[in-house]
N, C-alpha and C. Protein backbone atom coordinates (compact mmCIF):
# COMPACT_ATOMS: atom_id res chain seq x y z
N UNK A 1 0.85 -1.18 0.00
CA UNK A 1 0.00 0.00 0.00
C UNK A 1 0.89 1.24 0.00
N UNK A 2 0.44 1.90 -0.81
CA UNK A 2 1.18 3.31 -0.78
C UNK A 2 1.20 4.43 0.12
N UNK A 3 2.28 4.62 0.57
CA UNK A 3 2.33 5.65 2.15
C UNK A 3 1.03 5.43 2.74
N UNK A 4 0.52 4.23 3.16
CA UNK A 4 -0.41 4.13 4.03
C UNK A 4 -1.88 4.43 3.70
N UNK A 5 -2.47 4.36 2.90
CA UNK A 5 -3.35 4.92 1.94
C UNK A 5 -3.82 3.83 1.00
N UNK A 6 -4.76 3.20 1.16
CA UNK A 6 -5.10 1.96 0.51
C UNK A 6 -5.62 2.78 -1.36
N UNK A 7 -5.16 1.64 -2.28
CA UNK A 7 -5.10 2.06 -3.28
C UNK A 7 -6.52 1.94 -4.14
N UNK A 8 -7.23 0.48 -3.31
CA UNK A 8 -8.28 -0.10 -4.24
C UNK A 8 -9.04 -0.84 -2.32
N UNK A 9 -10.42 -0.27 -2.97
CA UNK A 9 -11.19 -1.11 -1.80
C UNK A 9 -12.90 -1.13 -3.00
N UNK A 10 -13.86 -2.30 -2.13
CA UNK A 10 -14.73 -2.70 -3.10
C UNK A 10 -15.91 -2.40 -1.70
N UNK A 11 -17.02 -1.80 -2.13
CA UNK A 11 -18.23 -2.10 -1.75
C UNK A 11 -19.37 -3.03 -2.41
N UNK A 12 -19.95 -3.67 -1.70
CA UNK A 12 -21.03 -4.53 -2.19
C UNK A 12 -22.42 -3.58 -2.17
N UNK A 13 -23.42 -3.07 -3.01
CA UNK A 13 -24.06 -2.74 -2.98
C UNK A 13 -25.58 -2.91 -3.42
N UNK A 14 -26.79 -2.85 -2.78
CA UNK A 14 -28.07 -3.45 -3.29
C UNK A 14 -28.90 -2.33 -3.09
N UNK A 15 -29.29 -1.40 -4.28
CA UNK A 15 -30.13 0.08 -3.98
C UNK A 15 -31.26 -0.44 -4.89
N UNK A 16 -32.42 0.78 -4.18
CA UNK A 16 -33.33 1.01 -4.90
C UNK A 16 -34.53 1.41 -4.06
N UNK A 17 -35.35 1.67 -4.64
CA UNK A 17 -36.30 2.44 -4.11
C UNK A 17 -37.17 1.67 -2.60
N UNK A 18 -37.13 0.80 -2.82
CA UNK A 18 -37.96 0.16 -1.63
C UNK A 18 -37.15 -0.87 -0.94
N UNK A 19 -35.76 -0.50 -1.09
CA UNK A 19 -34.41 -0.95 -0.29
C UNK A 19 -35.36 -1.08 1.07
N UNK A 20 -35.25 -2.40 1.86
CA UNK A 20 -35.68 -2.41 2.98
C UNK A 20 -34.23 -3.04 3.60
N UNK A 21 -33.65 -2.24 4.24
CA UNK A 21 -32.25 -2.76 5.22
C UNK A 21 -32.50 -4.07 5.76
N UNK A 22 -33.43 -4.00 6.46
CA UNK A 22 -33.71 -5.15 7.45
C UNK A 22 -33.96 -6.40 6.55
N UNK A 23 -34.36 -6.66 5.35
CA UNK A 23 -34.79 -7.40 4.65
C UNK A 23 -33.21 -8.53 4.07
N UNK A 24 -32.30 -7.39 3.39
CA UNK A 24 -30.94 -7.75 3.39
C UNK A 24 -29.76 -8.17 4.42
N UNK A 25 -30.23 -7.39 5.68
CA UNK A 25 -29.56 -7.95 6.70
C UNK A 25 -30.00 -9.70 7.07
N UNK A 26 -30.98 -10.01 6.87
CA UNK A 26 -31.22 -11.19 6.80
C UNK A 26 -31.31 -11.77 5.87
N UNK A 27 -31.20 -11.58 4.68
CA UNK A 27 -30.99 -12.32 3.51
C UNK A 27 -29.66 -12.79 4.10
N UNK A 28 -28.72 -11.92 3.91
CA UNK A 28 -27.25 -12.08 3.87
C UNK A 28 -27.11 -13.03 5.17
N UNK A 29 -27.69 -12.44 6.29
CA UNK A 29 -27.30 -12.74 7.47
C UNK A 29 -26.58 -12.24 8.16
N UNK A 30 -26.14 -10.93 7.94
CA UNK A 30 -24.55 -9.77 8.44
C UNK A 30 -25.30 -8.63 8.68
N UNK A 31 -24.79 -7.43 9.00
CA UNK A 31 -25.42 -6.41 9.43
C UNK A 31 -24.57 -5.51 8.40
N UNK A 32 -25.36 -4.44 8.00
CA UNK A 32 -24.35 -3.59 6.98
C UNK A 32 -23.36 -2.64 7.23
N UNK A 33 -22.51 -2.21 6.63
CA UNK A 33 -21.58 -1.44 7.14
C UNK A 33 -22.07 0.46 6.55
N UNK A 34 -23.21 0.11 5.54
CA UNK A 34 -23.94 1.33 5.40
C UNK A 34 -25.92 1.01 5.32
N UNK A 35 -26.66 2.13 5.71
CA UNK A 35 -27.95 1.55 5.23
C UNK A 35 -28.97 2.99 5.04
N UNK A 36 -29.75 2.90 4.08
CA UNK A 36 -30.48 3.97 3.87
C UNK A 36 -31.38 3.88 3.56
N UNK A 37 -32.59 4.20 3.58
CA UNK A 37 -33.76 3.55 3.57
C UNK A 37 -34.49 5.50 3.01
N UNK A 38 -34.82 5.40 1.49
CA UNK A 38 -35.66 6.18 0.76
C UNK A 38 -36.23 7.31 1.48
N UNK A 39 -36.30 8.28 1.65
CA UNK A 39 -36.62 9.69 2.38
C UNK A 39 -36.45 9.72 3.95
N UNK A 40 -35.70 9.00 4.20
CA UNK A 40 -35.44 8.99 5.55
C UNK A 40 -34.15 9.35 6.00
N UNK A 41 -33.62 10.07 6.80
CA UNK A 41 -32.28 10.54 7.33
C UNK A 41 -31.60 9.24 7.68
N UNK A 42 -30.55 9.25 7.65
CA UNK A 42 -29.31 8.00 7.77
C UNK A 42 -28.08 8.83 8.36
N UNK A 43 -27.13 7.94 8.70
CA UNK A 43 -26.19 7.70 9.45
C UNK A 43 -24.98 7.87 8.63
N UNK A 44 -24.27 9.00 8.31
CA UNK A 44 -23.22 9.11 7.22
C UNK A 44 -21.63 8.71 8.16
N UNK A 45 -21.29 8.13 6.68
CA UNK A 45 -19.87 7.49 7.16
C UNK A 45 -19.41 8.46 8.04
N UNK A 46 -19.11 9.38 8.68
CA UNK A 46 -18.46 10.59 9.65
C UNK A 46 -19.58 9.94 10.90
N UNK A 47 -20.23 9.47 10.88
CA UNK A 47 -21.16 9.24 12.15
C UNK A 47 -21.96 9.77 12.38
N UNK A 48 -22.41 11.23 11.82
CA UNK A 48 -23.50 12.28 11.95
C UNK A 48 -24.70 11.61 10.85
N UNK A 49 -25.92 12.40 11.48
CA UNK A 49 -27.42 12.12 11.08
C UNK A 49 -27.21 13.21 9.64
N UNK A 50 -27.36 12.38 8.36
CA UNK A 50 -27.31 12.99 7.06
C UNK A 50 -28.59 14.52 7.57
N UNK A 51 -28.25 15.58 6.44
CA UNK A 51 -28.88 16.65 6.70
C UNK A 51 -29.96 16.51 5.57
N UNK A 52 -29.95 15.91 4.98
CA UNK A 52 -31.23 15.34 3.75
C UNK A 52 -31.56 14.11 4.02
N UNK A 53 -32.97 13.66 3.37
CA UNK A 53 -33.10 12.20 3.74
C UNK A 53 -32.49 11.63 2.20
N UNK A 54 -32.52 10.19 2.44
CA UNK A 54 -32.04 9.30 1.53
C UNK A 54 -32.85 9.27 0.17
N UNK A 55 -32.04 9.22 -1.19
CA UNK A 55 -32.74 9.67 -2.66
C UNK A 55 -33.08 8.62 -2.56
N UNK A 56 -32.68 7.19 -2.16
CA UNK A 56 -33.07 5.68 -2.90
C UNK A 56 -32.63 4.82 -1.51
N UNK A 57 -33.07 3.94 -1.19
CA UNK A 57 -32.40 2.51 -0.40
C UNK A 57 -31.22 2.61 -0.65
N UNK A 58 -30.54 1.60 0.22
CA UNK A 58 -29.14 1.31 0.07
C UNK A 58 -28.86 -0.22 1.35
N UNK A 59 -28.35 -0.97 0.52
CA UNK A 59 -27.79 -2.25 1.97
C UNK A 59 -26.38 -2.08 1.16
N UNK A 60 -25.40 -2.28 2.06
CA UNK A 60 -24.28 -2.12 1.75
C UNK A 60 -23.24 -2.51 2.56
N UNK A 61 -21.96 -3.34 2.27
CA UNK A 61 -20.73 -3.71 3.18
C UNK A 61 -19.53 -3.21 2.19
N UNK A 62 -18.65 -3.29 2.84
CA UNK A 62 -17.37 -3.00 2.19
C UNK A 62 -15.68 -3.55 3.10
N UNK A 63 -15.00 -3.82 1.89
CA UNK A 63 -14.11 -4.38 2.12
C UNK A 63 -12.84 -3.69 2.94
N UNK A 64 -12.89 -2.63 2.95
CA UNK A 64 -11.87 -1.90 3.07
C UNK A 64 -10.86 -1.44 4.75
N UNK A 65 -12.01 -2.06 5.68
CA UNK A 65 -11.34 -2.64 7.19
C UNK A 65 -10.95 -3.88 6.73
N UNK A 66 -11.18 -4.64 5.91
CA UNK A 66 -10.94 -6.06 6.42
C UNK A 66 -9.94 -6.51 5.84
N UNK A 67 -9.55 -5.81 4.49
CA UNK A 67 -8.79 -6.50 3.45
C UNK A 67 -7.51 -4.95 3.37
N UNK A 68 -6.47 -5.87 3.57
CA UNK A 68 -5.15 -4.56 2.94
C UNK A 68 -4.31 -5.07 1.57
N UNK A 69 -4.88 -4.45 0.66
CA UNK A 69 -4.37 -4.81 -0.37
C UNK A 69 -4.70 -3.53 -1.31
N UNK A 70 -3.81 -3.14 -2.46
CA UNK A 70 -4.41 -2.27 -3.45
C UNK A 70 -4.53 -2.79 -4.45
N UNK A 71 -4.68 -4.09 -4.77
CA UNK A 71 -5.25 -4.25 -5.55
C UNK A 71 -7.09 -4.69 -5.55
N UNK A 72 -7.72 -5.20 -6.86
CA UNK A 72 -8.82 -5.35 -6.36
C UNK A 72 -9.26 -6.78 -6.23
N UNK A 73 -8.82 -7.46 -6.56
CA UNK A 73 -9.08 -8.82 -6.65
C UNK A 73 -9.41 -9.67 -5.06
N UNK A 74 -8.48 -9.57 -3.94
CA UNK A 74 -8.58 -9.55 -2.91
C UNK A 74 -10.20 -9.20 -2.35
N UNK A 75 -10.41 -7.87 -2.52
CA UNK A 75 -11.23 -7.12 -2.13
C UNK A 75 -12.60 -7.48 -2.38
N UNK A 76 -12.44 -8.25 -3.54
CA UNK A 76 -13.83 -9.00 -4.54
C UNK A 76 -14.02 -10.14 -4.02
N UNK A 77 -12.68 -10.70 -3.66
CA UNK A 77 -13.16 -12.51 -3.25
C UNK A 77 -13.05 -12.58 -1.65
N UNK A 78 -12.86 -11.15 -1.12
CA UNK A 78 -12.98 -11.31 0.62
C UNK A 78 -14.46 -11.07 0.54
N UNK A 79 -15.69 -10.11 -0.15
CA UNK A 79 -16.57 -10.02 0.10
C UNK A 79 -17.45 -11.43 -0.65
N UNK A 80 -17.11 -11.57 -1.44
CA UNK A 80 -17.94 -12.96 -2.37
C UNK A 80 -18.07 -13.87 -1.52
N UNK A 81 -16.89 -13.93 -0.63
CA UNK A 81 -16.73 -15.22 0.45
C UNK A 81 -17.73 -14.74 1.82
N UNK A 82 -17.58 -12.87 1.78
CA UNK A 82 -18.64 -13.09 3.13
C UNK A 82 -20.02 -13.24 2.91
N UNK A 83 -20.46 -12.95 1.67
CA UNK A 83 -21.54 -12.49 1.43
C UNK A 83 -22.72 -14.11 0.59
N UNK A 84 -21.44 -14.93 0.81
CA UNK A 84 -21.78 -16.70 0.26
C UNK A 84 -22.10 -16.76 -0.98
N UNK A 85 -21.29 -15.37 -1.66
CA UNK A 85 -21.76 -15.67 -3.63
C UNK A 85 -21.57 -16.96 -4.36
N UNK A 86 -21.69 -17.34 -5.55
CA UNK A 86 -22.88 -16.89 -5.58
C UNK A 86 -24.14 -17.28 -5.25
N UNK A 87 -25.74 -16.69 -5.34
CA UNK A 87 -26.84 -17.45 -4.98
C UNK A 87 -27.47 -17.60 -6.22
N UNK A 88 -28.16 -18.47 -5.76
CA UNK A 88 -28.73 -18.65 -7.18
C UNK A 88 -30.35 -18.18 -7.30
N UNK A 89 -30.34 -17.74 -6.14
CA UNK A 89 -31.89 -17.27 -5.95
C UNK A 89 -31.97 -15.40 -6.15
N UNK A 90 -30.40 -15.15 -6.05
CA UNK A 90 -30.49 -13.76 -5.80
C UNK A 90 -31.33 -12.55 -7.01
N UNK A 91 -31.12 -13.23 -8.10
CA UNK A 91 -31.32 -12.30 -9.07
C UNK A 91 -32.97 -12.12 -9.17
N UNK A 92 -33.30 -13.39 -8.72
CA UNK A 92 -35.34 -13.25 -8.74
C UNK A 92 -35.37 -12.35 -8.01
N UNK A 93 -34.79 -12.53 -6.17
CA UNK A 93 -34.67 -11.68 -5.10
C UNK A 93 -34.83 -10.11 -5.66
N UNK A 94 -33.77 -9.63 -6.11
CA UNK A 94 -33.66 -8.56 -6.56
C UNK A 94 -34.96 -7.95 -7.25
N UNK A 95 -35.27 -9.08 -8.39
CA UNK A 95 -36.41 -8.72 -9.60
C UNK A 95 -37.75 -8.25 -8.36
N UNK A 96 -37.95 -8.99 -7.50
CA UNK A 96 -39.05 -9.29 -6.51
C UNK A 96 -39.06 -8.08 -5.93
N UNK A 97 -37.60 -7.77 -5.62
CA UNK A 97 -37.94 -6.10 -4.27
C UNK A 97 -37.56 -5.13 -5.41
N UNK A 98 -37.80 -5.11 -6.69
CA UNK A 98 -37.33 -3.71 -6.93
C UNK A 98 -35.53 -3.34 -6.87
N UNK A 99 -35.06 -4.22 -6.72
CA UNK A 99 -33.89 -3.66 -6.48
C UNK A 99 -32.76 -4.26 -7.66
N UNK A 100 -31.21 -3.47 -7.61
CA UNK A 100 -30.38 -3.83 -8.17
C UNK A 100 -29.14 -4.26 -7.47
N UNK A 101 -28.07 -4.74 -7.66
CA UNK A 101 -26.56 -4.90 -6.84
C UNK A 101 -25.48 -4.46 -8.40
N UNK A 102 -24.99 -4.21 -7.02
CA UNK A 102 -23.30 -3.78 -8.12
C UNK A 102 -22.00 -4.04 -6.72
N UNK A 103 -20.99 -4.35 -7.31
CA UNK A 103 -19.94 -4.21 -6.69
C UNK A 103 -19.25 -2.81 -7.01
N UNK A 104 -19.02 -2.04 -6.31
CA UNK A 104 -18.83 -0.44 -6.74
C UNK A 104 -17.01 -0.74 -6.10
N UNK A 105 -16.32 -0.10 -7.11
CA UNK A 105 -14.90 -0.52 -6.93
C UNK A 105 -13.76 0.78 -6.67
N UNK A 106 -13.22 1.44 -5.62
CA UNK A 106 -12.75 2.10 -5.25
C UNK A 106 -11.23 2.43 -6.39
N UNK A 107 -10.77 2.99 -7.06
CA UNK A 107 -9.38 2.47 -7.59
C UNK A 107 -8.86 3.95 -7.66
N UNK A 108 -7.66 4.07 -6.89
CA UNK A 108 -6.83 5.40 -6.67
C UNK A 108 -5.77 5.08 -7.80
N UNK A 109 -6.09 6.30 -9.22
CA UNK A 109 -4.73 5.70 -9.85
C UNK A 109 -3.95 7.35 -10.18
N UNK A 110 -3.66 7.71 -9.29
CA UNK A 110 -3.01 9.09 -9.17
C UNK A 110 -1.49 8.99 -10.09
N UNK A 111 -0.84 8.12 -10.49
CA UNK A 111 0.39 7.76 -11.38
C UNK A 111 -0.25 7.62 -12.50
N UNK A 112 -1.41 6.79 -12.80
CA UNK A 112 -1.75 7.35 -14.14
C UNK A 112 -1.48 5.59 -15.04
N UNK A 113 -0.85 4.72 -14.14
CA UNK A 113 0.00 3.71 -14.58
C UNK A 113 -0.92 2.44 -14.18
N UNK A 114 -1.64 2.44 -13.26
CA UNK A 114 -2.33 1.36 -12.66
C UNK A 114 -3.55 0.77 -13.53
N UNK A 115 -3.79 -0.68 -13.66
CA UNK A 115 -4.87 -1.07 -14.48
C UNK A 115 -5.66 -2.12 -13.45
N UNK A 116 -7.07 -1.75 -13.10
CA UNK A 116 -8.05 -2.54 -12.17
C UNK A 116 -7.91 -4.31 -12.80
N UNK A 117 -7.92 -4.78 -11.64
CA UNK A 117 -7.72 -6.29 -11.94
C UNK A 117 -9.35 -6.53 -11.47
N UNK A 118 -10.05 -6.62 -12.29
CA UNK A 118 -11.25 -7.79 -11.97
C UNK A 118 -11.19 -8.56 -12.51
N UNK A 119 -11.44 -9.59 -12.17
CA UNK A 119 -11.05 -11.25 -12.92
C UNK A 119 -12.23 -11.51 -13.84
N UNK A 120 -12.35 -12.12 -14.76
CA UNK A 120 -13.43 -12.55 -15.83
C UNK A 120 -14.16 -13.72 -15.20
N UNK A 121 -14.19 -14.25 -14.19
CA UNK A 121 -14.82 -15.48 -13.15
C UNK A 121 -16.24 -13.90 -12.37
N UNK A 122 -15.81 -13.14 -11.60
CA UNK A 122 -16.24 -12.65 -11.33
C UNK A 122 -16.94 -11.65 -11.77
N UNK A 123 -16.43 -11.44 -13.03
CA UNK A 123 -17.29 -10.11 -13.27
C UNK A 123 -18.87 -11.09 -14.37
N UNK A 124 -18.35 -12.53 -14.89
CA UNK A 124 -19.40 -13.56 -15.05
C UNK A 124 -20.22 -13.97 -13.68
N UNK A 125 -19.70 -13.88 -13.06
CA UNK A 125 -20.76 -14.52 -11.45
C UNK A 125 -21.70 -12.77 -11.50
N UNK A 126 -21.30 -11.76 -11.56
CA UNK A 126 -22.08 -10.92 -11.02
C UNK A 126 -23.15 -10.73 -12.47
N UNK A 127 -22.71 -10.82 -13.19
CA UNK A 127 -23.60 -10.42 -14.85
C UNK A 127 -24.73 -11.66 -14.44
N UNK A 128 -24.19 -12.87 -14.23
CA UNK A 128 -25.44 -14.03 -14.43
C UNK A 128 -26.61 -14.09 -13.42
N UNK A 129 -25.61 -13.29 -11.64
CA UNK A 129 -26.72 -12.56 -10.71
C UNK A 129 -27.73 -11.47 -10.53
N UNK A 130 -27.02 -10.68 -12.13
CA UNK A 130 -27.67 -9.74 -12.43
C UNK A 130 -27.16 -8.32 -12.08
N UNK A 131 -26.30 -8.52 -11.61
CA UNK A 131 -25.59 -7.60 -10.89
C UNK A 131 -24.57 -7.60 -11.93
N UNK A 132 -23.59 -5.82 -11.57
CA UNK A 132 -22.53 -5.09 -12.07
C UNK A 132 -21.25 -5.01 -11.16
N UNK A 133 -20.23 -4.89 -11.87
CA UNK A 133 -18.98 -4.35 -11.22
C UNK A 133 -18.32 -2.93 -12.17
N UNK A 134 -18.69 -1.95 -11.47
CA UNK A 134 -18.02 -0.66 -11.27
C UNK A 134 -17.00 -0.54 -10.91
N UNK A 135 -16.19 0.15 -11.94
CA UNK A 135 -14.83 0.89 -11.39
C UNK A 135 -14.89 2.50 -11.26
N UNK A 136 -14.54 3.07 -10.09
CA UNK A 136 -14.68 4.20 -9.95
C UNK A 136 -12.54 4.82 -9.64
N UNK A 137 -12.81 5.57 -10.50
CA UNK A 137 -11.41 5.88 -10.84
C UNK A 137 -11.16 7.04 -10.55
N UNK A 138 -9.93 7.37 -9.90
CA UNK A 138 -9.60 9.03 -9.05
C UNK A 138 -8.14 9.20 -9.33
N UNK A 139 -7.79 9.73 -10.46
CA UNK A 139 -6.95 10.40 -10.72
C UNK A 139 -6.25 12.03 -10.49
């Protein structure tokens, strides 16, 4: 990791309008590490009560306490493994509540030189769940 500063971290994400937190916390069986629930005030990463309510749902974990690595690959198969990917029920799930998933992918490439490793295993497990993998890039 570069001067201490993780380079690449991954969130798991399931939004949408009638995002019910509680619904995903027990799907999964874990508690989220973010949650927002459609016109309602939430709990922003800083710890303070958001000053708007929420545009859409949100269940959400992320890799980025658990896993030290900058790359992303790590980051994909520490959450796949917590989250018991894949299911095979998930994508009805989704169709059923209204909702979507994406893996939303953190990637610091300030050198200009770095290329995101998602593996072609995974970015097939999330397409056939119905789900996306995002790279979000900060140069």
């Amino acid at each position: 990791m570069a001067n201490g500063h993780q380079l690449a971290y991954v969130s798991f994400l399931v939004s949408g309008d009638s995002v019910d937190p509680a619904f995903w916390s027990e799907y999964f069986g874990i508690l989220p590490d973010t949650s927002v629930v459609k016109d309602q005030h939430f709990k922003t990463p800083s710890g303070r009560v958001s000053s708007v309510p929420g545009r859409t749902g949100v269940w959400g974990v992320r890799s980025k306490t658990a896993i030290s690595s900058d790359s992303l690959e790590p980051h994909l198969r520490y959450l796949i493994k917590y989250l018991n990917l894949p299911r095979t029920d998930l994508r009805q799930v989704l169709t059923d509540k209204g909702a979507s998933m994406r893996f939303f992918c953190y990637w610091d490439n300030e050198s200009g030189d770095r290329v995101p490793d998602v593996p072609d295993d995974i970015s097939a497990m999330m397409e056939a769940m119905g789900g996306t993998v995002e790279i979000d890039e900060y140069r």
